[in-house]
PDB file of N, CA and C in Angstrom:
ATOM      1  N   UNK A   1       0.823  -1.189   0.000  1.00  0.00           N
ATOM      2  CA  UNK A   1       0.000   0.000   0.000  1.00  0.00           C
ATOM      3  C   UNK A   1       0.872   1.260   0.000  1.00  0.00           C
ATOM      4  N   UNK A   2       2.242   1.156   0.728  1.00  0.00           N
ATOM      5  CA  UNK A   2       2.802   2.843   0.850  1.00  0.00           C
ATOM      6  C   UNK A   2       3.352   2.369  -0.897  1.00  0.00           C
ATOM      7  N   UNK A   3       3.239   1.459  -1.829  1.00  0.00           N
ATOM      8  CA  UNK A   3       3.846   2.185  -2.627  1.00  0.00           C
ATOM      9  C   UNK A   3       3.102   2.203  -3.954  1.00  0.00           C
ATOM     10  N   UNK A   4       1.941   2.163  -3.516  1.00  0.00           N
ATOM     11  CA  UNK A   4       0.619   2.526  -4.298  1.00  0.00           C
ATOM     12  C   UNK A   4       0.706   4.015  -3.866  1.00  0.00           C
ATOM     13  N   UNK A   5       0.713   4.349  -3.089  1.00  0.00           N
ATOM     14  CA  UNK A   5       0.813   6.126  -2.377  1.00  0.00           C
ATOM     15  C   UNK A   5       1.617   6.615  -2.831  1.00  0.00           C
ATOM     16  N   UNK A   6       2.870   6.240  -3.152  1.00  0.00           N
ATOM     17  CA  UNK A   6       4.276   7.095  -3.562  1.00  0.00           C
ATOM     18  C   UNK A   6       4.148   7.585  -4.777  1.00  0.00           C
ATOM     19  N   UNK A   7       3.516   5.887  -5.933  1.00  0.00           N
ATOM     20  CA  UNK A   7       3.170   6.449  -6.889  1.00  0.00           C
ATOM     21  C   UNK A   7       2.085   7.407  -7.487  1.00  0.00           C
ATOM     22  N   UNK A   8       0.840   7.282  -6.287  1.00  0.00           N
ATOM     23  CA  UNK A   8       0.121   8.439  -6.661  1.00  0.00           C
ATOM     24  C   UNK A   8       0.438   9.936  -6.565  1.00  0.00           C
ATOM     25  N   UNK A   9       1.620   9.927  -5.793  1.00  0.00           N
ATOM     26  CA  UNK A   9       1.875  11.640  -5.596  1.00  0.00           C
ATOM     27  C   UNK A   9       3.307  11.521  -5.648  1.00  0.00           C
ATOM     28  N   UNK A  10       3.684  10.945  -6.154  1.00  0.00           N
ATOM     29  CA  UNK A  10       4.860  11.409  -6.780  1.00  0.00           C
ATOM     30  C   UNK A  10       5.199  11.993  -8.213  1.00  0.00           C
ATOM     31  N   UNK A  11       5.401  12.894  -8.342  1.00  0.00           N
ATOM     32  CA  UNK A  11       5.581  13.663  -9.916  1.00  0.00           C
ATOM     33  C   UNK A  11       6.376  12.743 -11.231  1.00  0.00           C
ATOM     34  N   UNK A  12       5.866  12.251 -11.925  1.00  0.00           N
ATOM     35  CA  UNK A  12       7.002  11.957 -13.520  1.00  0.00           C
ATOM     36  C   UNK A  12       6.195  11.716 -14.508  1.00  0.00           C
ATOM     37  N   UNK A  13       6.483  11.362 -15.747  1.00  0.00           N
ATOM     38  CA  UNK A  13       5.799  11.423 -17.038  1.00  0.00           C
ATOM     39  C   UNK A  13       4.555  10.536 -16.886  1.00  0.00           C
ATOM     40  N   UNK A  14       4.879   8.942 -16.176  1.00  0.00           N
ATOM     41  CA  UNK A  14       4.039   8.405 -16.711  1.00  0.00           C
ATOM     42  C   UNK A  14       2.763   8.869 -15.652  1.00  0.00           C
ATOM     43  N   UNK A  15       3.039   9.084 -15.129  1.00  0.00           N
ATOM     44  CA  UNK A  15       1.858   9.269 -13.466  1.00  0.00           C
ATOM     45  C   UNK A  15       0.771  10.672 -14.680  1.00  0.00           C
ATOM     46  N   UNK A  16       1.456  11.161 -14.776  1.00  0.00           N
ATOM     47  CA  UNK A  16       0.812  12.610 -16.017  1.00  0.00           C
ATOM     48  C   UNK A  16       0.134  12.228 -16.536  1.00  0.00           C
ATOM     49  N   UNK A  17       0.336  11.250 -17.690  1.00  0.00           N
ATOM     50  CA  UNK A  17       0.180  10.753 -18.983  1.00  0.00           C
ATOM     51  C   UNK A  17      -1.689   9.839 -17.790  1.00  0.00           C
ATOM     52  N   UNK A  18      -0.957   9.475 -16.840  1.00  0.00           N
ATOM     53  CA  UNK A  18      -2.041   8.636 -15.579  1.00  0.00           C
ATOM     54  C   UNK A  18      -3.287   9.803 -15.940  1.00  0.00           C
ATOM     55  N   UNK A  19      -2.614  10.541 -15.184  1.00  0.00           N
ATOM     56  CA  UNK A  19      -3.710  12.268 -14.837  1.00  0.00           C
ATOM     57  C   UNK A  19      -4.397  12.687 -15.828  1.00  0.00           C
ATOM     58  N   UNK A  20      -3.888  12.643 -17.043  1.00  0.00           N
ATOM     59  CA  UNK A  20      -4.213  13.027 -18.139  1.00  0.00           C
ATOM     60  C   UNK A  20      -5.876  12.429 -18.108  1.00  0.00           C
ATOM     61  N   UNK A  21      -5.479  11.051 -18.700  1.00  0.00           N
ATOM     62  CA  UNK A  21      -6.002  10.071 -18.760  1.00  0.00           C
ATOM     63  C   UNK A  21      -7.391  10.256 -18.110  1.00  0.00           C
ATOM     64  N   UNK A  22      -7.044  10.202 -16.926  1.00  0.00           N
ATOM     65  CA  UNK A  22      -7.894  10.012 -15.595  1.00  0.00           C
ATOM     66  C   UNK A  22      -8.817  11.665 -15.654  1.00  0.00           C
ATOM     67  N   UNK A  23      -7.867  12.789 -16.059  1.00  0.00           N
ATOM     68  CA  UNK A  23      -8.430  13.787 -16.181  1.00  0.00           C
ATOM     69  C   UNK A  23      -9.590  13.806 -17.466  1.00  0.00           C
ATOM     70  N   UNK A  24      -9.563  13.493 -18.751  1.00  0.00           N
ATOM     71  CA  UNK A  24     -10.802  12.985 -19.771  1.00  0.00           C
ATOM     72  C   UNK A  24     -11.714  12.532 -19.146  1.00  0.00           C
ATOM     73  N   UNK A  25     -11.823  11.419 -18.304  1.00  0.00           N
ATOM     74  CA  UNK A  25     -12.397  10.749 -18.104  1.00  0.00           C
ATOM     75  C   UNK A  25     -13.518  11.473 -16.927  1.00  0.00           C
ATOM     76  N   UNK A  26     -12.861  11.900 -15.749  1.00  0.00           N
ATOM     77  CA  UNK A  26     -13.518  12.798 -15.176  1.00  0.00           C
ATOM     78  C   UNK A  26     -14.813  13.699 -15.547  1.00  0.00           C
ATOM     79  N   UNK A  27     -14.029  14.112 -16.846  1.00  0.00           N
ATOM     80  CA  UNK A  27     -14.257  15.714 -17.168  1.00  0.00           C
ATOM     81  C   UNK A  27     -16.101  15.107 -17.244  1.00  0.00           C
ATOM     82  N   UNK A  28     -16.308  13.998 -17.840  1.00  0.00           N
ATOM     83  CA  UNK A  28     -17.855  14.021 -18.043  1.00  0.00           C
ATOM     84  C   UNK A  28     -18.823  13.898 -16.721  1.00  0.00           C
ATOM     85  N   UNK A  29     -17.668  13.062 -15.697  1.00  0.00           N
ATOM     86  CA  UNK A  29     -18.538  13.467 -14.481  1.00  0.00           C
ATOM     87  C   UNK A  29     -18.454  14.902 -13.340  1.00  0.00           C
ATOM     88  N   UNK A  30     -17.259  15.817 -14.023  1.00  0.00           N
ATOM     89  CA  UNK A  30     -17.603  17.079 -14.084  1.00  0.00           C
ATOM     90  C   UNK A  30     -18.721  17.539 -14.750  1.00  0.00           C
ATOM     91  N   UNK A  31     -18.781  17.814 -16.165  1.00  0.00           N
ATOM     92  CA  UNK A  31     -19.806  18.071 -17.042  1.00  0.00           C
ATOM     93  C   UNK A  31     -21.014  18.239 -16.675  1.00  0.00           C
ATOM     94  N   UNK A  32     -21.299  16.632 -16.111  1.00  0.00           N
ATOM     95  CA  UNK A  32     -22.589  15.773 -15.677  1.00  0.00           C
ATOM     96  C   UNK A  32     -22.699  17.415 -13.763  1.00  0.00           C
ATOM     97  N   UNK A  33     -22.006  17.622 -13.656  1.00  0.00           N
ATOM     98  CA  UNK A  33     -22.339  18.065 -11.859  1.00  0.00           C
ATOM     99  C   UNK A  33     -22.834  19.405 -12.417  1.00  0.00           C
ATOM    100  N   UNK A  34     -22.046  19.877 -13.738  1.00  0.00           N
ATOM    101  CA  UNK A  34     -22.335  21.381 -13.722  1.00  0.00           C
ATOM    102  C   UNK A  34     -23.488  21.577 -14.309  1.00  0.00           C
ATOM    103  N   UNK A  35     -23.838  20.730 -15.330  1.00  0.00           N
ATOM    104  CA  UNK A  35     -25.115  20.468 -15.987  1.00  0.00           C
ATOM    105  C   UNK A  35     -26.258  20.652 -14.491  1.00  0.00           C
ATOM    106  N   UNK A  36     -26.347  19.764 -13.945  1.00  0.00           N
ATOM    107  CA  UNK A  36     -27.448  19.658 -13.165  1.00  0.00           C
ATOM    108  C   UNK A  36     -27.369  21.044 -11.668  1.00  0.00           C
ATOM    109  N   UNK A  37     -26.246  21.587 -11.707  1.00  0.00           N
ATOM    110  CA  UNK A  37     -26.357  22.712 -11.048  1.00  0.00           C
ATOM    111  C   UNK A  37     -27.549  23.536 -11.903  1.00  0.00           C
ATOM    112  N   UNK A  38     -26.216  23.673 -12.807  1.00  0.00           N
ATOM    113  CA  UNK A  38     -27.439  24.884 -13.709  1.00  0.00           C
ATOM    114  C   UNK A  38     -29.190  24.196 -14.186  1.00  0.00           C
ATOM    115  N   UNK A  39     -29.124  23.512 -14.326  1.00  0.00           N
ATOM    116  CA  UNK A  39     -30.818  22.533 -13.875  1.00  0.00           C
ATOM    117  C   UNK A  39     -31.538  23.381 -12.583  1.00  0.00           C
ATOM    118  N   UNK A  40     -30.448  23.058 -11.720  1.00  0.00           N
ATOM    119  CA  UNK A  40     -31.186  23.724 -10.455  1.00  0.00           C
ATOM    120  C   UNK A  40     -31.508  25.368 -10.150  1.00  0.00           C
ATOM    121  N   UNK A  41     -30.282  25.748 -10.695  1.00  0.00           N
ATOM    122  CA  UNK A  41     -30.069  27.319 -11.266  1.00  0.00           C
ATOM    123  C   UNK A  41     -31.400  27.475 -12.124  1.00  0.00           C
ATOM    124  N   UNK A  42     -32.061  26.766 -13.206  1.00  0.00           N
ATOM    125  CA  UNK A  42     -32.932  27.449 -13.869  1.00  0.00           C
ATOM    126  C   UNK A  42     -34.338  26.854 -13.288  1.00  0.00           C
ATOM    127  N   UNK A  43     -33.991  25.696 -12.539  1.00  0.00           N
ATOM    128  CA  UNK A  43     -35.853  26.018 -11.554  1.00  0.00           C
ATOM    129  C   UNK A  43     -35.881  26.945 -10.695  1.00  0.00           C
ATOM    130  N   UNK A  44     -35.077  27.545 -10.105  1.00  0.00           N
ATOM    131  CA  UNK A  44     -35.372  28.808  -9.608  1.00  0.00           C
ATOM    132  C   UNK A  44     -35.346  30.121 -10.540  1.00  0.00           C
ATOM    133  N   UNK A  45     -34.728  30.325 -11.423  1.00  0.00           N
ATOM    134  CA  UNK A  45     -34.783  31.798 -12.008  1.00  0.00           C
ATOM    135  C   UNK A  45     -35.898  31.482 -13.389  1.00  0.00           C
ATOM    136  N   UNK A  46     -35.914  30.164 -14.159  1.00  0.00           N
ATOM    137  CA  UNK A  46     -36.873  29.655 -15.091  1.00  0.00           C
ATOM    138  C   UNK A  46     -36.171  29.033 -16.155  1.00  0.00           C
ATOM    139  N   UNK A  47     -34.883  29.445 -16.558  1.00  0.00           N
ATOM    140  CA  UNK A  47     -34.448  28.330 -17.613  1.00  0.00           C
ATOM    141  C   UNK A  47     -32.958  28.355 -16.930  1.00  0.00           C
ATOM    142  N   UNK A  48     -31.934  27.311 -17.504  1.00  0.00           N
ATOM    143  CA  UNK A  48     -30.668  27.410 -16.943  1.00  0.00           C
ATOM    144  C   UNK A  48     -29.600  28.161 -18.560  1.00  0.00           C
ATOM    145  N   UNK A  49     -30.309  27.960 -18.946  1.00  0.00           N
ATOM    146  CA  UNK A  49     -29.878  28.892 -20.626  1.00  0.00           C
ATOM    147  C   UNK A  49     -30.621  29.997 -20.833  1.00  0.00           C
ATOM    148  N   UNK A  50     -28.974  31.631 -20.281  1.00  0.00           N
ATOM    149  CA  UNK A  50     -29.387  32.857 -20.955  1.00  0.00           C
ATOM    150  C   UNK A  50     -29.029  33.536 -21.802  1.00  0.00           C
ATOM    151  N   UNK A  51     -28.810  31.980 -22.931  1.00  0.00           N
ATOM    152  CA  UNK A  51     -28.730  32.826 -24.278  1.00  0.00           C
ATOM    153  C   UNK A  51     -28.931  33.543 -24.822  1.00  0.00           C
ATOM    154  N   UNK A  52     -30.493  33.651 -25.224  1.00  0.00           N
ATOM    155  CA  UNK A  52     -31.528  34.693 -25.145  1.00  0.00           C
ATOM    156  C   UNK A  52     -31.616  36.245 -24.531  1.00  0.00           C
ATOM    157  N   UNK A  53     -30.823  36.124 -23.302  1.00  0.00           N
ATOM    158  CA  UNK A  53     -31.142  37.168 -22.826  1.00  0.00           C
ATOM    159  C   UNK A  53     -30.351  38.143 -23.214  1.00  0.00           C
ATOM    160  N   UNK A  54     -30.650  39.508 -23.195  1.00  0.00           N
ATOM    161  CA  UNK A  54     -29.979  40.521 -24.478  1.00  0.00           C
ATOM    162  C   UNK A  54     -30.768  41.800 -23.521  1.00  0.00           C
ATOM    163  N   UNK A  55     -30.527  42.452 -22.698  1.00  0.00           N
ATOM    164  CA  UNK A  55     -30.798  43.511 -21.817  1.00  0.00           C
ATOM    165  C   UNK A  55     -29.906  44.779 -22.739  1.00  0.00           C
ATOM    166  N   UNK A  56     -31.057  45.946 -23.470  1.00  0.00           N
ATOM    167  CA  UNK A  56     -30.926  47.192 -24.240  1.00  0.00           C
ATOM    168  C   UNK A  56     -30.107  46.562 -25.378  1.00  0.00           C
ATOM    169  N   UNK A  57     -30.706  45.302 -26.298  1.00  0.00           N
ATOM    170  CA  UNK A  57     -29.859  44.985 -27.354  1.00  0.00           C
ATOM    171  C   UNK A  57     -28.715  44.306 -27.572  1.00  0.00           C
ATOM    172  N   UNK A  58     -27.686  44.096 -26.236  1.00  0.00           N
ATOM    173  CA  UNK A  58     -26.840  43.927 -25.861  1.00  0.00           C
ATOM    174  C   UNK A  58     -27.098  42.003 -26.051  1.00  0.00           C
ATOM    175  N   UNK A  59     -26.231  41.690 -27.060  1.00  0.00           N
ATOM    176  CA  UNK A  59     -26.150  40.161 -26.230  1.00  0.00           C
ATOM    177  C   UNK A  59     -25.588  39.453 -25.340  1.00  0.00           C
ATOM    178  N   UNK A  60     -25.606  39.499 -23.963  1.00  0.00           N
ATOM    179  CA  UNK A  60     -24.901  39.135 -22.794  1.00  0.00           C
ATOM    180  C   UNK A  60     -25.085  37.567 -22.415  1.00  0.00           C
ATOM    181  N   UNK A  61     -26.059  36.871 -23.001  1.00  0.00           N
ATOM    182  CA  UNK A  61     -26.482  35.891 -22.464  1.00  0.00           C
ATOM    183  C   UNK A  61     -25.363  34.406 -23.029  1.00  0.00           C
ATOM    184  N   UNK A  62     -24.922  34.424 -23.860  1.00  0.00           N
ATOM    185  CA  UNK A  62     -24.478  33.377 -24.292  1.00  0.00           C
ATOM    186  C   UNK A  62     -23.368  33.652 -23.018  1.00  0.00           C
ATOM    187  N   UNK A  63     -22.247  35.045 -23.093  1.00  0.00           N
ATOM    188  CA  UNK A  63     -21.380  35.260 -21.613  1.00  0.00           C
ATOM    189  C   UNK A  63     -22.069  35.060 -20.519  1.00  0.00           C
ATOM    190  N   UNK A  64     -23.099  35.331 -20.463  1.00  0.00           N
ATOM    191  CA  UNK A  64     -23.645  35.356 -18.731  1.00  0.00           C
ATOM    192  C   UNK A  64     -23.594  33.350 -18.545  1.00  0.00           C
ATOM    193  N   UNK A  65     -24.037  33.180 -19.152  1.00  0.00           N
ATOM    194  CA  UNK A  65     -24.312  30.983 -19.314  1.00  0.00           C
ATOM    195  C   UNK A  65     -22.683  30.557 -19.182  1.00  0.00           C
ATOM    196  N   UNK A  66     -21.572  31.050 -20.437  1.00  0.00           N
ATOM    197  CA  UNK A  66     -20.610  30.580 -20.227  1.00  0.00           C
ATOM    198  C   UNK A  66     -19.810  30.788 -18.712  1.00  0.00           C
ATOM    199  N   UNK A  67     -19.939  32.310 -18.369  1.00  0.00           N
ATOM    200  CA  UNK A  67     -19.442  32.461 -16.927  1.00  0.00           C
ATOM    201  C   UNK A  67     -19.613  31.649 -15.690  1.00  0.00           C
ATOM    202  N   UNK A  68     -21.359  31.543 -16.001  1.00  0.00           N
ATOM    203  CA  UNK A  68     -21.833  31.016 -14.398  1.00  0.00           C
ATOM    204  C   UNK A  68     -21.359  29.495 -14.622  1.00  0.00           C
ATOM    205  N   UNK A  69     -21.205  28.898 -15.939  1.00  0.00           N
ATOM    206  CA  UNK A  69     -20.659  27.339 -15.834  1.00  0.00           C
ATOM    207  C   UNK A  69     -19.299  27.173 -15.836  1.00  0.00           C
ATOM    208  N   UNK A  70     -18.702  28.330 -16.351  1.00  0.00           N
ATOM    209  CA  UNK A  70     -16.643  28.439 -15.624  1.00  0.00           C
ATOM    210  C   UNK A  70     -16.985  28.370 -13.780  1.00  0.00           C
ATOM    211  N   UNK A  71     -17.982  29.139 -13.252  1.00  0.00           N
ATOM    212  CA  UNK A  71     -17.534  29.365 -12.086  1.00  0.00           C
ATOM    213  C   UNK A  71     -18.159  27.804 -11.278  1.00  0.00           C
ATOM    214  N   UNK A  72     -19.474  27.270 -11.593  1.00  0.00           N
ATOM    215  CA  UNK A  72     -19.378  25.898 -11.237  1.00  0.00           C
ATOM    216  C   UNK A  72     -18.325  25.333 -11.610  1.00  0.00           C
ATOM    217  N   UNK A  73     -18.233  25.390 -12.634  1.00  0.00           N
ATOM    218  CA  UNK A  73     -16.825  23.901 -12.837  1.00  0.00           C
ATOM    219  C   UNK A  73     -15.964  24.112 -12.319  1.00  0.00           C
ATOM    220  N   UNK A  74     -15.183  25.422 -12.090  1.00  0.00           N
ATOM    221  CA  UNK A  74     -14.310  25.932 -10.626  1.00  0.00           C
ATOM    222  C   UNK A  74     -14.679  25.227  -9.186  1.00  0.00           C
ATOM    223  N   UNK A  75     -15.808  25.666  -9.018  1.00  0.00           N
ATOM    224  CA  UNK A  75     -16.035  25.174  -7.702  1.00  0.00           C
ATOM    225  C   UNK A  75     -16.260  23.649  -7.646  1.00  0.00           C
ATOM    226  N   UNK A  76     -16.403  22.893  -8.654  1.00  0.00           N
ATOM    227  CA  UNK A  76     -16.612  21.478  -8.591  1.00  0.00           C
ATOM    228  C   UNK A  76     -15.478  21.002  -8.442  1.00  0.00           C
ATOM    229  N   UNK A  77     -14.335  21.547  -9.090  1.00  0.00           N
ATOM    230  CA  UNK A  77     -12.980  21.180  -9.155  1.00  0.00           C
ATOM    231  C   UNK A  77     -12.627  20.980  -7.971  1.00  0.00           C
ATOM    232  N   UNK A  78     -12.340  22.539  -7.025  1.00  0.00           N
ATOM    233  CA  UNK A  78     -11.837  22.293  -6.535  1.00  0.00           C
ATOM    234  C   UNK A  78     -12.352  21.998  -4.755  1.00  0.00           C
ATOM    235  N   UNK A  79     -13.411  21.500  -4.917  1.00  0.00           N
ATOM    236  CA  UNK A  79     -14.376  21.309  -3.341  1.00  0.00           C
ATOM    237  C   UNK A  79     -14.444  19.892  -3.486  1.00  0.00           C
ATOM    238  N   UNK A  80     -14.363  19.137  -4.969  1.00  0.00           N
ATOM    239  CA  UNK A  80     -14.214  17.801  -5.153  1.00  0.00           C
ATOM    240  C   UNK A  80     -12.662  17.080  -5.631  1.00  0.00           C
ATOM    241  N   UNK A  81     -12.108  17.866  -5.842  1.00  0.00           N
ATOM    242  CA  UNK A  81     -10.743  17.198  -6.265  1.00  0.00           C
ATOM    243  C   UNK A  81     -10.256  17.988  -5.765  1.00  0.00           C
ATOM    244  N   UNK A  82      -9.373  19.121  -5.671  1.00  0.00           N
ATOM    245  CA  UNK A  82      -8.688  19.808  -4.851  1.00  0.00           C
ATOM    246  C   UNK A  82      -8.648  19.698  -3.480  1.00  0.00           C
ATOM    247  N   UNK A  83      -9.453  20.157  -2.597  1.00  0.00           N
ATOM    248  CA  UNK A  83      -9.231  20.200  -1.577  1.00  0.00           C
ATOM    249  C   UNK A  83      -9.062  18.670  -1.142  1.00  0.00           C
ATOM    250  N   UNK A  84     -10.037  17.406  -1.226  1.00  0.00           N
ATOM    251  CA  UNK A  84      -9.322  16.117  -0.708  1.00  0.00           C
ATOM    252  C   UNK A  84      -7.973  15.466  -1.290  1.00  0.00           C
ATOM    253  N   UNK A  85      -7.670  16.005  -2.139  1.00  0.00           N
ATOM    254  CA  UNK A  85      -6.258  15.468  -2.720  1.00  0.00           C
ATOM    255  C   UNK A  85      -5.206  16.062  -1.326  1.00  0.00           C
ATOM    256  N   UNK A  86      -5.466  17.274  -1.069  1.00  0.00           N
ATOM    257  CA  UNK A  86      -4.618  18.019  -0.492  1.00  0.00           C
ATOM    258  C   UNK A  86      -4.697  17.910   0.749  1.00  0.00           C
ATOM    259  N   UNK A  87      -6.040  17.361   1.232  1.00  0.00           N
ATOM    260  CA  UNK A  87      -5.883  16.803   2.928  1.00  0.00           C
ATOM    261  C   UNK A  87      -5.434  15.274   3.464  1.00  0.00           C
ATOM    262  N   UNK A  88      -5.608  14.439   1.883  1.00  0.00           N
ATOM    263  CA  UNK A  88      -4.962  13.021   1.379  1.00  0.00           C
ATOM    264  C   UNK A  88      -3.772  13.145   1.360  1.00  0.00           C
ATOM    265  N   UNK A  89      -2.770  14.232   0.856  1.00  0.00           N
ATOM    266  CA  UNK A  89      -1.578  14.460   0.541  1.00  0.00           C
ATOM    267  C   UNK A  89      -0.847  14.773   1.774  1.00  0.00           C
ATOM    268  N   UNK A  90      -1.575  15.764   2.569  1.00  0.00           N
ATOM    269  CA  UNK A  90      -1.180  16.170   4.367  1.00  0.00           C
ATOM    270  C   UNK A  90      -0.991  15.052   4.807  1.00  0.00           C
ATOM    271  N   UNK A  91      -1.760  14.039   5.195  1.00  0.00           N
ATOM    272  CA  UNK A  91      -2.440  13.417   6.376  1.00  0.00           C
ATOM    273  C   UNK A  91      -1.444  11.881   5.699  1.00  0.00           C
ATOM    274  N   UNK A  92      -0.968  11.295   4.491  1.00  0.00           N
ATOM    275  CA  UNK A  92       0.201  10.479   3.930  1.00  0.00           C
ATOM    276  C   UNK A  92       1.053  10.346   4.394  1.00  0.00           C
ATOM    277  N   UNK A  93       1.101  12.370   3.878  1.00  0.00           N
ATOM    278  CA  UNK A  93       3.299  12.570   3.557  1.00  0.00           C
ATOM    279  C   UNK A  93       3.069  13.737   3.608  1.00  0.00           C
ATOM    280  N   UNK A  94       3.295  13.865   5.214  1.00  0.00           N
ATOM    281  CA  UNK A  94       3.277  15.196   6.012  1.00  0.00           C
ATOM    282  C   UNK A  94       4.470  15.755   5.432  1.00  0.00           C
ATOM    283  N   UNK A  95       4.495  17.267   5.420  1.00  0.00           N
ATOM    284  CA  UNK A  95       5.640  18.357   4.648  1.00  0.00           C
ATOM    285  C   UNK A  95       7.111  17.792   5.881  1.00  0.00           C
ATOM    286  N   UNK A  96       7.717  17.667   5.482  1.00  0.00           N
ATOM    287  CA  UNK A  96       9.190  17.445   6.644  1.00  0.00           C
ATOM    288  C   UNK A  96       9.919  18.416   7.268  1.00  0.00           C
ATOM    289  N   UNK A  97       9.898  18.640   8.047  1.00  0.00           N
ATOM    290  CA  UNK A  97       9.855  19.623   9.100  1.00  0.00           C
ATOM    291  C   UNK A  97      11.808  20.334   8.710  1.00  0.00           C
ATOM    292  N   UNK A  98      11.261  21.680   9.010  1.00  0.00           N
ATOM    293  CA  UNK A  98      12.942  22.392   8.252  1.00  0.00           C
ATOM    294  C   UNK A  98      13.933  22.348   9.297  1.00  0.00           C
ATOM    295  N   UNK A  99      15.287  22.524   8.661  1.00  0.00           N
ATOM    296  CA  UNK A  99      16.269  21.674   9.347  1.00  0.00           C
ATOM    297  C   UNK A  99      16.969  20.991   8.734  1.00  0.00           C
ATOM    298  N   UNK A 100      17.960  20.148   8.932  1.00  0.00           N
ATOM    299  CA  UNK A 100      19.133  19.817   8.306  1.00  0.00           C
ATOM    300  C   UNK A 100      18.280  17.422   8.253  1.00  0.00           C
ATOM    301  N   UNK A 101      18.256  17.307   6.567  1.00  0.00           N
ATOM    302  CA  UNK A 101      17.659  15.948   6.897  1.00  0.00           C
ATOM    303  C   UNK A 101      18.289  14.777   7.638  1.00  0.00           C
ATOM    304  N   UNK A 102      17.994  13.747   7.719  1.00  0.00           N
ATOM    305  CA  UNK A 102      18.968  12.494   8.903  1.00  0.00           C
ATOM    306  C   UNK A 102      19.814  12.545   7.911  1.00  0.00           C
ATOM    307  N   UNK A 103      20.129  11.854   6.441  1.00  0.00           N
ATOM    308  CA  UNK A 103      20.828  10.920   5.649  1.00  0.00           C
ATOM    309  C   UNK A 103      21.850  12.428   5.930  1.00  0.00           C
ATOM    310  N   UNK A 104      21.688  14.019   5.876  1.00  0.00           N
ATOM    311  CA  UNK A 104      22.871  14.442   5.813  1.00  0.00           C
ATOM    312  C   UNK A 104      23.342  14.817   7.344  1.00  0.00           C
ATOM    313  N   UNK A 105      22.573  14.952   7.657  1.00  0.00           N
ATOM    314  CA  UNK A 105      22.796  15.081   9.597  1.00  0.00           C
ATOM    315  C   UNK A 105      24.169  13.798   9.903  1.00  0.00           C
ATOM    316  N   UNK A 106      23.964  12.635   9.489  1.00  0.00           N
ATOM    317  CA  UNK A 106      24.275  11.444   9.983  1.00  0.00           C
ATOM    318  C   UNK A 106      26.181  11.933   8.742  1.00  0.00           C
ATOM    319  N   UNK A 107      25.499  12.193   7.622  1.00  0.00           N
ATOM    320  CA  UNK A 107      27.284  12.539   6.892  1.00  0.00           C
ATOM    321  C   UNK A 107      27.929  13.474   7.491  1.00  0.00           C
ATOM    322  N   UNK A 108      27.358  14.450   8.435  1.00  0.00           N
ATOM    323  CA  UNK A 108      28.397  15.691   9.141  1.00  0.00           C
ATOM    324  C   UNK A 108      28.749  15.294  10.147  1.00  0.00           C
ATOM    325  N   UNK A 109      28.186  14.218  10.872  1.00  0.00           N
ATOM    326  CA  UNK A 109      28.662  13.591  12.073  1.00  0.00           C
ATOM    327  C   UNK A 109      29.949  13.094  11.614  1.00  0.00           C
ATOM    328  N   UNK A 110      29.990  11.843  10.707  1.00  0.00           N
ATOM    329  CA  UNK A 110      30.820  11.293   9.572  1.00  0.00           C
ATOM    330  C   UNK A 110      32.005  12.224   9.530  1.00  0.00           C
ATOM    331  N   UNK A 111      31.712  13.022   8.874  1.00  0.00           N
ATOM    332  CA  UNK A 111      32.664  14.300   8.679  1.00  0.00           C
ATOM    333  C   UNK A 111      33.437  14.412  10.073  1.00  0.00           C
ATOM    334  N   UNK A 112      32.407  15.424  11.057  1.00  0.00           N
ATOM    335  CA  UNK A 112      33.220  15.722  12.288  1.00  0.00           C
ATOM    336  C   UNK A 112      34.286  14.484  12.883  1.00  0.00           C
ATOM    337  N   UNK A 113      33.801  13.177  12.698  1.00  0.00           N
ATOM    338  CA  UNK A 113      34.329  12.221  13.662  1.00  0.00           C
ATOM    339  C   UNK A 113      35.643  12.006  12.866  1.00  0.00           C
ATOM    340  N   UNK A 114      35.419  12.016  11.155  1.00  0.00           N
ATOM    341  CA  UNK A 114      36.776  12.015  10.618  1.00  0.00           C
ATOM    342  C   UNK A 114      37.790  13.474  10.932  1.00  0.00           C
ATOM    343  N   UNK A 115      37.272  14.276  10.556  1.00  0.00           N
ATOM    344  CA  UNK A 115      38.384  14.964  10.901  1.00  0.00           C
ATOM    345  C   UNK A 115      38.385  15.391  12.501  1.00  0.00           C
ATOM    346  N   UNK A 116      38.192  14.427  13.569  1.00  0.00           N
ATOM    347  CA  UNK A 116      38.398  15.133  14.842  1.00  0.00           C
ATOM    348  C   UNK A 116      39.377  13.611  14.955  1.00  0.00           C
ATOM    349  N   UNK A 117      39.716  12.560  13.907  1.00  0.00           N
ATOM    350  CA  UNK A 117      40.931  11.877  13.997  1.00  0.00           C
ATOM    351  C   UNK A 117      42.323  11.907  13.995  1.00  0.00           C
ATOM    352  N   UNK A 118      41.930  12.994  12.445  1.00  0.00           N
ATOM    353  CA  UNK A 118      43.235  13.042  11.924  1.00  0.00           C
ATOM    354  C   UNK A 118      43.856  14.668  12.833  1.00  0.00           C
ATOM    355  N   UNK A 119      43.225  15.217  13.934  1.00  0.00           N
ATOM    356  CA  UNK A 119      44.365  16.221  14.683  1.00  0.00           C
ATOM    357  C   UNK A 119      44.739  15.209  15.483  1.00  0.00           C
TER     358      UNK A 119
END
């Protein structure tokens, strides 16, 4: 299991090429969340498409539809994938505390003990 973990958060091509992958695949059950927001968005205001709508001539509506579904798919992103990746990622492989690491801590000892021979 820790090295099912390493490879999920550890950075290189193929893990990407993983993400990628995994990211397509997603995207429709993104799609699918923002869709039915805006569903819910238009039983309350009356449609979830304001294409149509064009206030003093102006056509705003195709922007007003594209905006409000950038800002769901924002928030789907990252309240569903963002933030638990990142409390998954904490709670793993806690950040390592600053300071000098063992493997080189343990070579300056190394060091000191050699040269506190040769005086």
């Amino acid at each position: 299991m820790t090295g099912f973990k390493n490879f999920i958060l550890r950075g290189n091509l193929v893990e990407l090429a993983v993400a990628f992958i995994m990211g397509l695949a997603f995207a429709s059950v993104v799609t699918a969340t923002v869709a039915l927001i805006m569903d819910l968005i238009g039983k309350v205001g009356g449609t979830p498409d304001f294409s149509t709508y064009s206030p003093g001539g102006v056509s705003v509506g195709a922007w007003l539809t594209a905006l409000i579904s950038f800002l769901i798919l924002a928030a789907v992103v990252y309240f569903l994938i963002v933030v638990p990746y990142t409390k998954a990622k904490d709670r793993y492989f806690p950040a390592e505390e600053s300071g000098t690491p063992a493997d080189i801590a343990i070579l300056e000892e190394i060091r000191d003990l050699l040269a506190a021979r040769q005086v």
